[in-house]
N, C-alpha and C. Protein backbone atom coordinates (compact mmCIF):
# COMPACT_ATOMS: atom_id res chain seq x y z
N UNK A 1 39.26 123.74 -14.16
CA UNK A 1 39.39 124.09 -15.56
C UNK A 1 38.64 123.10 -16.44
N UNK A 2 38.00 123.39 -17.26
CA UNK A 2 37.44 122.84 -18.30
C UNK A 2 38.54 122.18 -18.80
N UNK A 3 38.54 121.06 -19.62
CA UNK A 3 39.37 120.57 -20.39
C UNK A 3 38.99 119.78 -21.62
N UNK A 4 37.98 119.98 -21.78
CA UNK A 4 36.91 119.01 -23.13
C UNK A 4 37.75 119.79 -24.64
N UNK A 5 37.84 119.07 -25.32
CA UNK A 5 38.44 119.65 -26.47
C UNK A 5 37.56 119.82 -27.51
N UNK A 6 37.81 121.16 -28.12
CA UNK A 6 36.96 121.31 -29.28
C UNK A 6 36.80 121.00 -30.74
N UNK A 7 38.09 119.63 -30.43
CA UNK A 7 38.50 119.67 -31.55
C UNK A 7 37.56 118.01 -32.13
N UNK A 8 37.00 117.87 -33.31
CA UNK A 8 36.92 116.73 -34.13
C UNK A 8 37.87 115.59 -34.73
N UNK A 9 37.13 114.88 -35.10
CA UNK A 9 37.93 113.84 -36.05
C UNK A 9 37.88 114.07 -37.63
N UNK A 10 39.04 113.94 -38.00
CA UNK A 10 38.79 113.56 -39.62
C UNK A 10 39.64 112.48 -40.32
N UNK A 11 39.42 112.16 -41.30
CA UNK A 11 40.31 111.20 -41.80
C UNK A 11 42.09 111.51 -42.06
N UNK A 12 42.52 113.02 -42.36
CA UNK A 12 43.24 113.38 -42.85
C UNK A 12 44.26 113.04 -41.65
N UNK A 13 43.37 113.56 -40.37
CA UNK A 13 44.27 113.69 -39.51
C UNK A 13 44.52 112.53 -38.38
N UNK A 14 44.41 111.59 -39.17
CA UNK A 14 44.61 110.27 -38.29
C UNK A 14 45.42 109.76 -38.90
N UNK A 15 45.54 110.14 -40.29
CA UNK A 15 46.96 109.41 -41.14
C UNK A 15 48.26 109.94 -40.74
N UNK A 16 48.14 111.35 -40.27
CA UNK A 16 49.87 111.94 -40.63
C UNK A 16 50.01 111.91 -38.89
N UNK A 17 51.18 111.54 -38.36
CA UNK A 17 51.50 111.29 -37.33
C UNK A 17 52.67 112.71 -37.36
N UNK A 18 52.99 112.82 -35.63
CA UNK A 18 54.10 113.67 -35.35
C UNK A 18 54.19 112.84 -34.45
N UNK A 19 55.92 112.90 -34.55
CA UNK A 19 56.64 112.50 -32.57
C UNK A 19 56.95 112.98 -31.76
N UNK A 20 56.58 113.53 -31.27
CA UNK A 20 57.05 113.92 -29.72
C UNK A 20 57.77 113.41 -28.59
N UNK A 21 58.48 114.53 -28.38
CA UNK A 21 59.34 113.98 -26.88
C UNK A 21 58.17 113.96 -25.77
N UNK A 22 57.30 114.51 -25.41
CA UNK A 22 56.66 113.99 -24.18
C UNK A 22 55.28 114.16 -25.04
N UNK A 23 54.35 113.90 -23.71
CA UNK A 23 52.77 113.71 -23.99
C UNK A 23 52.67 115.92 -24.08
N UNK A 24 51.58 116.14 -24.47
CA UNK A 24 51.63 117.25 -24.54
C UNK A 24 51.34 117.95 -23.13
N UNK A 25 51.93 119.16 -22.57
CA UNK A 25 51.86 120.28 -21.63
C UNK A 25 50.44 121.06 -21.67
N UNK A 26 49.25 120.83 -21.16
CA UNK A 26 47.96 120.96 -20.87
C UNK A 26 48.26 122.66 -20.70
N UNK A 27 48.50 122.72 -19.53
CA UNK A 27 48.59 123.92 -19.16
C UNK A 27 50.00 124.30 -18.54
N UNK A 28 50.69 125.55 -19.58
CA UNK A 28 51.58 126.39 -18.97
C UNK A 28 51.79 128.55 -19.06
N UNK A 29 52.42 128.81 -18.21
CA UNK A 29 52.29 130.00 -17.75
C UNK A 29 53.90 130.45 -18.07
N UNK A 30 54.51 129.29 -18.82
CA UNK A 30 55.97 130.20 -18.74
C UNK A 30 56.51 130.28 -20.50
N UNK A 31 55.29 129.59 -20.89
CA UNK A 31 55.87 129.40 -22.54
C UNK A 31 55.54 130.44 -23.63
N UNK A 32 54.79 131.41 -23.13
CA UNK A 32 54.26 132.72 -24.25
C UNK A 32 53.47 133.03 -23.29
N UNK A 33 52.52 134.35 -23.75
CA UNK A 33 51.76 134.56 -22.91
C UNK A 33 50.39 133.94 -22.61
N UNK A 34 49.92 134.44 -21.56
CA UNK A 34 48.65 133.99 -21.02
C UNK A 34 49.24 131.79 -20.68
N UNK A 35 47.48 131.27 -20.54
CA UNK A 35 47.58 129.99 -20.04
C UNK A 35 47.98 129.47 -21.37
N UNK A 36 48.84 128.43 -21.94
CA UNK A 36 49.26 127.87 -23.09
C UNK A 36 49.40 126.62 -22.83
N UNK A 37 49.15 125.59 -23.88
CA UNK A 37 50.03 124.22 -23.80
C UNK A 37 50.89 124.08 -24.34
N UNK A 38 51.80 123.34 -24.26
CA UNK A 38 53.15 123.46 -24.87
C UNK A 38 53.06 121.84 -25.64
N UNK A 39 53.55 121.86 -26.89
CA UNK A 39 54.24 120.75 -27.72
C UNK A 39 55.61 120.42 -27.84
N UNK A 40 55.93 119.91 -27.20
CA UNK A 40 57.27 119.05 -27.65
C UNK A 40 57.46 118.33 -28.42
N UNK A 41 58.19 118.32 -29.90
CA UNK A 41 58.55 117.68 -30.75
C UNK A 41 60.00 116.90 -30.40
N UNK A 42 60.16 115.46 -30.71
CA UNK A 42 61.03 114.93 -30.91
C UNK A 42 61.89 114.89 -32.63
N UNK A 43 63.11 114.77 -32.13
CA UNK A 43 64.00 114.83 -33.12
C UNK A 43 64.89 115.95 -33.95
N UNK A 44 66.01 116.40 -33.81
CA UNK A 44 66.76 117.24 -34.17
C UNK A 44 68.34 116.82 -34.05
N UNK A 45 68.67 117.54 -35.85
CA UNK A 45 69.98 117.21 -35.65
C UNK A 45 70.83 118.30 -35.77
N UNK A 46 70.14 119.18 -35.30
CA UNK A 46 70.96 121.08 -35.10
C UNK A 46 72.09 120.74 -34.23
N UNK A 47 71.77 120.27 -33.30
CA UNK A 47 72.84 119.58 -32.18
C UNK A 47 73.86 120.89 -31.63
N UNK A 48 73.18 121.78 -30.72
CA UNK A 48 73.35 123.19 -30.74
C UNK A 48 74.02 122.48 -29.26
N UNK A 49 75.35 123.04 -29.16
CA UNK A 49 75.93 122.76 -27.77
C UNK A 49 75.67 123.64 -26.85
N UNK A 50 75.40 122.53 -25.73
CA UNK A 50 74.50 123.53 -24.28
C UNK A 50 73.46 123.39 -24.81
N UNK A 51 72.36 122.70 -25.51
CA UNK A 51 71.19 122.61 -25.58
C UNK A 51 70.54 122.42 -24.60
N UNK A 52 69.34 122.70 -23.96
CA UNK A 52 68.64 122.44 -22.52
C UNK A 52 68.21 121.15 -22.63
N UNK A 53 67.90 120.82 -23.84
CA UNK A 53 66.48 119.37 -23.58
C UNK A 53 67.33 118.69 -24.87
N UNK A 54 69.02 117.76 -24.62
CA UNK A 54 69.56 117.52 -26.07
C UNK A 54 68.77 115.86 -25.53
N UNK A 55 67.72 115.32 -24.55
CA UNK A 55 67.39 114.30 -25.02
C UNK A 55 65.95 113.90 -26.11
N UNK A 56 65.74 115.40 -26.53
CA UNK A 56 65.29 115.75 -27.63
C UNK A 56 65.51 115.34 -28.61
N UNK A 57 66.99 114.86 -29.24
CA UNK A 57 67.66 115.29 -30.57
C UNK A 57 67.37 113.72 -30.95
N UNK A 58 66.99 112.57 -30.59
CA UNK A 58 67.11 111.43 -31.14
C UNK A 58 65.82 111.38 -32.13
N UNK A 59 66.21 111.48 -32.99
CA UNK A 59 65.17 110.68 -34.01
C UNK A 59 64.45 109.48 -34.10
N UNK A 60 63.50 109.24 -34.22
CA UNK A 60 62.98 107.39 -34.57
C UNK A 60 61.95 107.31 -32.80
N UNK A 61 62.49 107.83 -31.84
CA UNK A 61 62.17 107.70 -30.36
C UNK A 61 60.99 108.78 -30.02
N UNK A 62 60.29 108.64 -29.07
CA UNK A 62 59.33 109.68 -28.35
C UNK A 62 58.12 108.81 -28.56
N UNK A 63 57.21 109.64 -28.44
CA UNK A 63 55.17 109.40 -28.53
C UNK A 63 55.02 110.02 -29.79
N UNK A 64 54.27 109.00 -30.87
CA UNK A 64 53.21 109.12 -31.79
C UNK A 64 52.60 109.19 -31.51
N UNK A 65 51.89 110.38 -32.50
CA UNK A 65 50.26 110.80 -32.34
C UNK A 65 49.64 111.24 -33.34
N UNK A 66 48.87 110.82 -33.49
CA UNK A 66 47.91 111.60 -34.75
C UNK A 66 47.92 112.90 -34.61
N UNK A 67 47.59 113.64 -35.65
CA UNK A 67 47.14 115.65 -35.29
C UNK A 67 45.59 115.45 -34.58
N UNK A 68 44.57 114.27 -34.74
CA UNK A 68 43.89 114.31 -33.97
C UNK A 68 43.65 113.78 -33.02
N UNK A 69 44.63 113.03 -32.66
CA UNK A 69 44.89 112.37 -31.19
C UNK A 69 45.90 114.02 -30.05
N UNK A 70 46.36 114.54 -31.19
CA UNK A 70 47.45 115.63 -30.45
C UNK A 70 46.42 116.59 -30.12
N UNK A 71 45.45 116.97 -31.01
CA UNK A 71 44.70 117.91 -30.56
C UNK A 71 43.64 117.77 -29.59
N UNK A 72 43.43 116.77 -29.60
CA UNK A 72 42.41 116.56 -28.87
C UNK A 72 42.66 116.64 -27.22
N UNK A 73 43.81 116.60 -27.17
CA UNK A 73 45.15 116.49 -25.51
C UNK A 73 44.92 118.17 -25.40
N UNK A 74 44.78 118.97 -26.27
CA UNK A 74 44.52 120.42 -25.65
C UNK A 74 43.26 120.67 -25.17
N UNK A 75 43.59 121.82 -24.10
CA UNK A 75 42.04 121.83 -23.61
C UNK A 75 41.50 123.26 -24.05
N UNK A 76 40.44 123.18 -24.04
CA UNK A 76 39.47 124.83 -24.88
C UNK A 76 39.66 125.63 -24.07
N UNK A 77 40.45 125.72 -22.62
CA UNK A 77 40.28 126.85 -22.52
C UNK A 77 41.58 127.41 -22.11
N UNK A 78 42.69 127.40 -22.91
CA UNK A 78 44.11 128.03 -22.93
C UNK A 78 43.96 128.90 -23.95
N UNK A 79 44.72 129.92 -24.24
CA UNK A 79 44.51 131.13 -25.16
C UNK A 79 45.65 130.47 -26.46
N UNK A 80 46.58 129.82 -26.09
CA UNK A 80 47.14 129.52 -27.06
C UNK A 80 48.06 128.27 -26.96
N UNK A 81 49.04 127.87 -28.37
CA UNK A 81 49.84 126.71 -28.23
C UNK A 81 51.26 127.08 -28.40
N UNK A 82 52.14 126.56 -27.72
CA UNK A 82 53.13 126.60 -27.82
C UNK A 82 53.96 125.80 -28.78
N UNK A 83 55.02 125.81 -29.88
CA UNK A 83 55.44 124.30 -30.31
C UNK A 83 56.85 124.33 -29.76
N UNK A 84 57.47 123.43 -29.45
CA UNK A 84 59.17 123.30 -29.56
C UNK A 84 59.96 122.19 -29.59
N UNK A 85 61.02 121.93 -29.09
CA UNK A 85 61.35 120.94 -30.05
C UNK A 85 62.79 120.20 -28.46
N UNK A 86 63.23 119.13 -29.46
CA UNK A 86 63.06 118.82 -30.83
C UNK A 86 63.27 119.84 -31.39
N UNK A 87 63.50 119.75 -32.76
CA UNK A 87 63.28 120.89 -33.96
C UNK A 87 61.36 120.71 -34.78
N UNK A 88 60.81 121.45 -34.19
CA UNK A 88 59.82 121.20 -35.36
C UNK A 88 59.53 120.93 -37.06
N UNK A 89 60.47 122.15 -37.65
CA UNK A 89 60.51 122.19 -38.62
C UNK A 89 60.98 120.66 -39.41
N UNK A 90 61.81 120.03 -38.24
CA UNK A 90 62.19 119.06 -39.05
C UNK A 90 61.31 117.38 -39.14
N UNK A 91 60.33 118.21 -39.16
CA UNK A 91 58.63 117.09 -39.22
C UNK A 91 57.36 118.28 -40.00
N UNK A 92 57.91 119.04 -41.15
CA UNK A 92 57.59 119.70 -41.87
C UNK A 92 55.60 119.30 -42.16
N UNK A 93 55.34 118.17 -42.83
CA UNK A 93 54.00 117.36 -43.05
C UNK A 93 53.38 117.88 -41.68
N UNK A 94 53.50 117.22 -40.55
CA UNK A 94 52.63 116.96 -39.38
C UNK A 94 52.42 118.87 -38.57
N UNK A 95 53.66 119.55 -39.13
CA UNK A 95 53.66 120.63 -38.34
C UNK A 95 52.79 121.33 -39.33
N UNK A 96 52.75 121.29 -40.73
CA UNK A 96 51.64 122.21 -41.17
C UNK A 96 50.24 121.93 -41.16
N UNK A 97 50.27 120.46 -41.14
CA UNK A 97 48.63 120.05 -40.81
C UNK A 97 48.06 120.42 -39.49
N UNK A 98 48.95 119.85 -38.20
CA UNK A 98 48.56 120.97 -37.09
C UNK A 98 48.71 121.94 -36.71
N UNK A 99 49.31 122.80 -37.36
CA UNK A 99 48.88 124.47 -37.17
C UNK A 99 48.23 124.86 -38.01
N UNK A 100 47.73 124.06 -39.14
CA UNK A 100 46.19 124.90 -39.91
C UNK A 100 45.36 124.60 -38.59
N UNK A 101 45.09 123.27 -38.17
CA UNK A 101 43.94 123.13 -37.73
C UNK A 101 43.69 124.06 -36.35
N UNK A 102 45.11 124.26 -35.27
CA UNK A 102 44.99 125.06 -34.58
C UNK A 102 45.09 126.69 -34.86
N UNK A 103 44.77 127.03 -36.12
CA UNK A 103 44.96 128.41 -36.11
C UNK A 103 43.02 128.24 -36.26
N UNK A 104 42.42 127.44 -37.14
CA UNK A 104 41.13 127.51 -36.86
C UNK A 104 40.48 127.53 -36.18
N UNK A 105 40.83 127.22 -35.02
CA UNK A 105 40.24 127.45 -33.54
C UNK A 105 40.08 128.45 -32.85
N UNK A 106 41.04 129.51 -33.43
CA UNK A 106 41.21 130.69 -32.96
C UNK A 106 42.66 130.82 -31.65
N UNK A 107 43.66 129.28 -31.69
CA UNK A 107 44.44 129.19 -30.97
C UNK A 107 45.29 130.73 -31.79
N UNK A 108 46.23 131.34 -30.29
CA UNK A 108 47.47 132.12 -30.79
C UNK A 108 48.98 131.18 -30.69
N UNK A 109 49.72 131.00 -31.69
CA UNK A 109 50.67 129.98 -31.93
C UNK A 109 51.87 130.42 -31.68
N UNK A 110 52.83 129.95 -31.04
CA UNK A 110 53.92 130.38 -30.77
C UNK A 110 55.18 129.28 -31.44
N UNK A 111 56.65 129.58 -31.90
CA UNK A 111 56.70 128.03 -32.74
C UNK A 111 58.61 128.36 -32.14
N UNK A 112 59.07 128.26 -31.48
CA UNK A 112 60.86 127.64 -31.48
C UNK A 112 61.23 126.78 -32.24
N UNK A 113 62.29 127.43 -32.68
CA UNK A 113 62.89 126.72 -33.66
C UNK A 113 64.86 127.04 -33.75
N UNK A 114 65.25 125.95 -33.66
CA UNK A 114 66.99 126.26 -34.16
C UNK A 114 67.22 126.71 -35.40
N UNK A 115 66.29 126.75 -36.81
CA UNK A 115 66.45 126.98 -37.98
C UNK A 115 66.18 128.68 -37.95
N UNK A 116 67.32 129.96 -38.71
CA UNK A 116 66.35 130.51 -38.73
C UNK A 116 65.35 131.14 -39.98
N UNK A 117 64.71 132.40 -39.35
CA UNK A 117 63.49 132.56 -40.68
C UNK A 117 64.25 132.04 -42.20
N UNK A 118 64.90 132.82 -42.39
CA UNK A 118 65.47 133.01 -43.74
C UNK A 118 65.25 131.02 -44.22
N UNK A 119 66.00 130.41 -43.41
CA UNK A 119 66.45 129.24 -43.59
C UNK A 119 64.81 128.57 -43.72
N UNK A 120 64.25 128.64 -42.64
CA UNK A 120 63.30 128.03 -42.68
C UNK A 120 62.06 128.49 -44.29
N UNK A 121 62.16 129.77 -44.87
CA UNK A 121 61.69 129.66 -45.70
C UNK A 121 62.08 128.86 -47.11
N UNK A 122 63.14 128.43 -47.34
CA UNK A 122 64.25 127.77 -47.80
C UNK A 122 63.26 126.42 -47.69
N UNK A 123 62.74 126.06 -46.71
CA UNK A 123 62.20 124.55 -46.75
C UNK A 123 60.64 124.72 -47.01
N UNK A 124 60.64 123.19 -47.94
CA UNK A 124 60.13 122.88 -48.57
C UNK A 124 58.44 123.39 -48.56
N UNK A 125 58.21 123.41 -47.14
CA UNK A 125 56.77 124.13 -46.62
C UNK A 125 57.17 125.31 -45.86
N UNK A 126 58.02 125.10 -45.11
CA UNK A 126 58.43 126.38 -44.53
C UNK A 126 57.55 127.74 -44.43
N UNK A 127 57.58 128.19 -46.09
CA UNK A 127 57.05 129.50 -46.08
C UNK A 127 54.92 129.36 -45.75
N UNK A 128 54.66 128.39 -45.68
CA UNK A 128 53.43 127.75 -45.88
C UNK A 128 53.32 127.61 -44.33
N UNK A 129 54.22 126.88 -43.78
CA UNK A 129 53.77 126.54 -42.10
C UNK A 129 53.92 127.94 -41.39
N UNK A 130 54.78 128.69 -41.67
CA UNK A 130 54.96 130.36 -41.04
C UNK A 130 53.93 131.10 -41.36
N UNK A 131 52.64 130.85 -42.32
CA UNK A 131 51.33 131.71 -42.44
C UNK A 131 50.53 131.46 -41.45
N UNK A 132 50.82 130.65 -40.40
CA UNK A 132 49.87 130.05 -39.43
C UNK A 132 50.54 130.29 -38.07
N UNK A 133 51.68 130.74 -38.39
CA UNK A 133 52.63 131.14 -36.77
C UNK A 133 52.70 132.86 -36.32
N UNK A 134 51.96 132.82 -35.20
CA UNK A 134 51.83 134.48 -34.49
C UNK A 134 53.26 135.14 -34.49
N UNK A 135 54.16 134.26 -33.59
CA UNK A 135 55.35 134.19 -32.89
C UNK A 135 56.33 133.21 -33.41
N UNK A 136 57.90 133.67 -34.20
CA UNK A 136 58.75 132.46 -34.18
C UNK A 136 59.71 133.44 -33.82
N UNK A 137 60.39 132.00 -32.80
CA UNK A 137 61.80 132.60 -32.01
C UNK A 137 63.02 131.49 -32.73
N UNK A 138 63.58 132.54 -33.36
CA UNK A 138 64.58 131.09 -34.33
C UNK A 138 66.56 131.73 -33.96
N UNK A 139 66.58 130.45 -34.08
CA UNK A 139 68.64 130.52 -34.28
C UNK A 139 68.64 129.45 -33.48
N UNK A 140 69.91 129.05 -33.56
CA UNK A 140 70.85 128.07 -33.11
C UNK A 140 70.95 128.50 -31.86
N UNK A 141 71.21 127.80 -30.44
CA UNK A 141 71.39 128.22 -29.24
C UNK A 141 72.91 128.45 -29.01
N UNK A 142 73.26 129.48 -28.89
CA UNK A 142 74.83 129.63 -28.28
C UNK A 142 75.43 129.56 -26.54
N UNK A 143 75.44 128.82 -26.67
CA UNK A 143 75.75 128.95 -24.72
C UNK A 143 76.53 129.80 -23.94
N UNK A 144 77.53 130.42 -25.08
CA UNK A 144 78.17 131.89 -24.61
C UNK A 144 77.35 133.08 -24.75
N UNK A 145 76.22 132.70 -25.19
CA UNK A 145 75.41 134.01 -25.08
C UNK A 145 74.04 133.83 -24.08
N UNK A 146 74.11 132.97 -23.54
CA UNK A 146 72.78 132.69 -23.05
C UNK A 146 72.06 134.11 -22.37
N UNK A 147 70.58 134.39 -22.70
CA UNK A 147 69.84 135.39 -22.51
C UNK A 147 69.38 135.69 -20.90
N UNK A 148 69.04 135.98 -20.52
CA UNK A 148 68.51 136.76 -19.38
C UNK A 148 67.13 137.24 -19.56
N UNK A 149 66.52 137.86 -20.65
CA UNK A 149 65.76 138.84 -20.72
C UNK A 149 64.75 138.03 -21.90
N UNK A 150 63.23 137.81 -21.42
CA UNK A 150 62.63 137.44 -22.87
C UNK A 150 62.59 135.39 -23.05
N UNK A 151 61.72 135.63 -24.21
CA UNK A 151 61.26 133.96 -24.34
C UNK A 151 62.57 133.55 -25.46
N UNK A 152 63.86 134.06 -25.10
CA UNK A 152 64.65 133.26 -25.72
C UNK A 152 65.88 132.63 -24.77
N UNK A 153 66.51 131.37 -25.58
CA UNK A 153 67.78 130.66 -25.08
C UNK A 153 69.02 131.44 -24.87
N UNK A 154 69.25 132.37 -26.07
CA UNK A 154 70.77 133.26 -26.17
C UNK A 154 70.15 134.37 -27.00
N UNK A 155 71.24 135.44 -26.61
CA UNK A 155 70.79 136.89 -27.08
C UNK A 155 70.81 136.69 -28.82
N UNK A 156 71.37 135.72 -29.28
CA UNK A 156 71.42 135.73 -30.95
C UNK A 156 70.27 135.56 -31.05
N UNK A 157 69.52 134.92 -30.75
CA UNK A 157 67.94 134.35 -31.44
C UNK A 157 67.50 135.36 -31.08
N UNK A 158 66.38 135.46 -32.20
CA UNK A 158 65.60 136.59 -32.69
C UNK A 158 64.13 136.30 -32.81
N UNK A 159 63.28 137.06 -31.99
CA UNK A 159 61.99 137.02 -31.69
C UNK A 159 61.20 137.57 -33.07
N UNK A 160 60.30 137.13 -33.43
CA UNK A 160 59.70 137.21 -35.14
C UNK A 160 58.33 137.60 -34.79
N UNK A 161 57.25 139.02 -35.02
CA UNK A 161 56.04 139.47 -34.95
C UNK A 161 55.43 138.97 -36.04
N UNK A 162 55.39 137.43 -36.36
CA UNK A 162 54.82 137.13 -37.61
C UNK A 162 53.50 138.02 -37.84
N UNK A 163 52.47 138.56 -36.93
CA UNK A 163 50.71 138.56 -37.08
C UNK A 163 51.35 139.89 -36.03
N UNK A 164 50.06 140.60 -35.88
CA UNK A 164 50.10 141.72 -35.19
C UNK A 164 49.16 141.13 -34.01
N UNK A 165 48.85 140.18 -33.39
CA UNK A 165 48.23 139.25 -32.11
C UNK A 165 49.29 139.71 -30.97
N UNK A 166 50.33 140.15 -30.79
CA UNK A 166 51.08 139.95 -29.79
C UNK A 166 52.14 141.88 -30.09
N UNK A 167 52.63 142.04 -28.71
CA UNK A 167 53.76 143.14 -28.87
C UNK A 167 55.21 142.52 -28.54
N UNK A 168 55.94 142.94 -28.95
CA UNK A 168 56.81 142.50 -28.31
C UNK A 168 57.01 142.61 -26.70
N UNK A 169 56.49 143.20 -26.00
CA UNK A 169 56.56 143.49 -24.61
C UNK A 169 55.92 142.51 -23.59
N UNK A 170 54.72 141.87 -24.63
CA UNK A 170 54.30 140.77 -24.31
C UNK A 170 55.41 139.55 -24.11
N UNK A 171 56.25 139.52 -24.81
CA UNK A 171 57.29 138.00 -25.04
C UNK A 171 58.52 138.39 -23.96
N UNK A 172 58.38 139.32 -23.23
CA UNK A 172 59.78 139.73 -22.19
C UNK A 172 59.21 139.04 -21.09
N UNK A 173 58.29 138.56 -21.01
CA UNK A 173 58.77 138.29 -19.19
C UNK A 173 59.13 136.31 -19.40
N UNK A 174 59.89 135.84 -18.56
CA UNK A 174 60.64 134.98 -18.25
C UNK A 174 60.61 133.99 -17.01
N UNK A 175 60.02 132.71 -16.89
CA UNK A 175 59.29 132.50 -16.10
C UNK A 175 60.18 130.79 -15.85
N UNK A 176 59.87 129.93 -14.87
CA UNK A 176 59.89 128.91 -15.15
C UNK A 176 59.20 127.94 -14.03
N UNK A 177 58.72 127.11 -14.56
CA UNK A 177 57.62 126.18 -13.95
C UNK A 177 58.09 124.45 -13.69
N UNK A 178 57.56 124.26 -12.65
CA UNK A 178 58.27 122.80 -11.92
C UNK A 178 56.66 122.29 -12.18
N UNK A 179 56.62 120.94 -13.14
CA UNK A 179 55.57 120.30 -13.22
C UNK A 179 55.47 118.75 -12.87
N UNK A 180 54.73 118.22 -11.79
CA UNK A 180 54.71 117.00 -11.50
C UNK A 180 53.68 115.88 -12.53
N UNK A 181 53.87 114.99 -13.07
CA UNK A 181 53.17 113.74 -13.31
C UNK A 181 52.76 112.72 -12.41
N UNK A 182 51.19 112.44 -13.44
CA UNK A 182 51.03 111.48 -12.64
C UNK A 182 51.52 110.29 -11.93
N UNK A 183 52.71 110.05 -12.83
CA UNK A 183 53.35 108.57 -12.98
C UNK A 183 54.68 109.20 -11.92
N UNK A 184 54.57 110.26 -11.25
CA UNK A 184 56.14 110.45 -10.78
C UNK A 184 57.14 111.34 -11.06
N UNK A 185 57.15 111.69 -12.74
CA UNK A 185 58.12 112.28 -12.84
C UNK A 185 57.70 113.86 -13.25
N UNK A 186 59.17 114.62 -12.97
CA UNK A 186 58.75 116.39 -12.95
C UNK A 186 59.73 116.66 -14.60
N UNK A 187 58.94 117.51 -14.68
CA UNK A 187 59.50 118.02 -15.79
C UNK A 187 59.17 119.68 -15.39
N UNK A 188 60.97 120.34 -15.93
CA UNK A 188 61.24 121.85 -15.72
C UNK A 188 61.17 122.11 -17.01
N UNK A 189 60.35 123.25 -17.09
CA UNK A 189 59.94 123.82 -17.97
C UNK A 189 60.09 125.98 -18.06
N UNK A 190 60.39 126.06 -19.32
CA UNK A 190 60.65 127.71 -19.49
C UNK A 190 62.01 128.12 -19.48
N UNK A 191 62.36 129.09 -18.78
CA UNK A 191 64.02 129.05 -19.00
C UNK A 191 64.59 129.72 -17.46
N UNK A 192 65.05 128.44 -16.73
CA UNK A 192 65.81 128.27 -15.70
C UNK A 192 67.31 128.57 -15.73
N UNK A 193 67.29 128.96 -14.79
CA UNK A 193 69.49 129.53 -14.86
C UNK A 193 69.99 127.90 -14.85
N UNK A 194 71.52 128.35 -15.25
CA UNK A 194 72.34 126.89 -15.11
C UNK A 194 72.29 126.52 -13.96
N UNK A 195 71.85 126.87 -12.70
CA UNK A 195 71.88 126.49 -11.55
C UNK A 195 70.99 125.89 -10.84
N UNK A 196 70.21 125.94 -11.50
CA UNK A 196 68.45 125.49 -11.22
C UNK A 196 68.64 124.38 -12.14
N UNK A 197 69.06 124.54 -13.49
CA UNK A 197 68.84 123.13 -13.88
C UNK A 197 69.94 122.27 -13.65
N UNK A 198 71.14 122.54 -13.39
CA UNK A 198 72.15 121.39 -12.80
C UNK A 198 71.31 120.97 -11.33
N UNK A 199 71.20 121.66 -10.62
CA UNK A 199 69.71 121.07 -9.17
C UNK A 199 69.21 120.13 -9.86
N UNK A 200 68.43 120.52 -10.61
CA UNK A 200 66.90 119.32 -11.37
C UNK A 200 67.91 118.30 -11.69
N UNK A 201 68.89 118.08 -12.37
CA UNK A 201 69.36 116.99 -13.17
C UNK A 201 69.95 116.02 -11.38
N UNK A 202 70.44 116.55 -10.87
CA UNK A 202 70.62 116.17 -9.33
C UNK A 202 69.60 114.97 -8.65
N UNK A 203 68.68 115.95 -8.34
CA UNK A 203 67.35 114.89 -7.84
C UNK A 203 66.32 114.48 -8.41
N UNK A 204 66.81 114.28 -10.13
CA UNK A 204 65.61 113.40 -10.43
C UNK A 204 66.18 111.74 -10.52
């Protein structure tokens, strides 16, 4: 795979930083459709019980990065980006500067979020960062409802056709991917049964 990025430098985007819980996901097959990278944002205080990834929720902690240090970690030839969290929304600045720049690329954007639409237009950019999102899958995760079917956590959250880029039939299939690092460690990714991920938490 190619992996050279198409992306430049500018001044703007060396000032505004985002944090992230990990380095960014190059390539995945379980986060929307087609090849995608996935973003992980650090920090959230939704604090949704049964959360999959609650070592997400700390604030102040993870990897800084510029939007052009972040972009530049994608490679040109995935069809699109994934964001999640963490809560994104709740790094409002960094999430609208990098999804202008990745919608100019011609990336298709996919964005999770615990906030939902309604709410999220409510904030401050909100309605501004959602002109640049294909796909938002929003609500609070309920663990008595957890889903089966589709790119969501629990049957409450609600899949959003922001752009006409995608069908909904596209966002049903359900996948999940075991990824090794260089340094050692795996990270499970997509949406695994409780049984698969009580395993992972086991032998890492």
């Amino acid at each position: 795979m190619n992996s050279r990025s198409p992306f430049n430098e500018s001044v703007q985007d060396t000032e505004i930083q985002l944090l992230l819980h990990t380095s960014v996901t190059p390539y995945s097959l379980v986060n929307g459709p087609g090849l995608r990278s996935v973003i992980h944002m650090q920090g959230c205080t939704l604090a949704c019980n049964g959360c999959f990834n609650p070592a997400s929720h700390e604030p102040g902690i993870g990897i800084k990065m510029s939007i052009d240090e972040l972009c530049k970690s994608i490679p040109n030839d995935v069809e699109g980006i994934t964001v999640s969290g963490g809560e994104p929304f709740q790094q409002q600045d960094g999430l609208l500067l990098l999804l202008k720049k990745l919608r100019q690329h011609g990336y298709s954007i996919i964005v999770f979020s615990g906030y939902t639409q309604e709410e999220i237009s409510k904030l401050p950019k909100g309605k501004n960062i959602m002109e640049y999102i294909d796909v938002l899958i929003d609500g609070r995760y309920e663990a008595d409802q957890s889903a089966d079917i589709g790119l969501r956590g629990s049957n409450n959250q609600v899949i959003h056709l922001l752009t006409d880029r995608y069908r909904m039939e596209d966002l049903q299939v359900r996948r999940t991917e075991l990824t090794f690092q260089q340094d050692g460690t795996a990270t499970l990714a997509g949406f695994p049964s409780r049984a698969l991920r009580k395993a992972f938490r086991q032998i890492r």
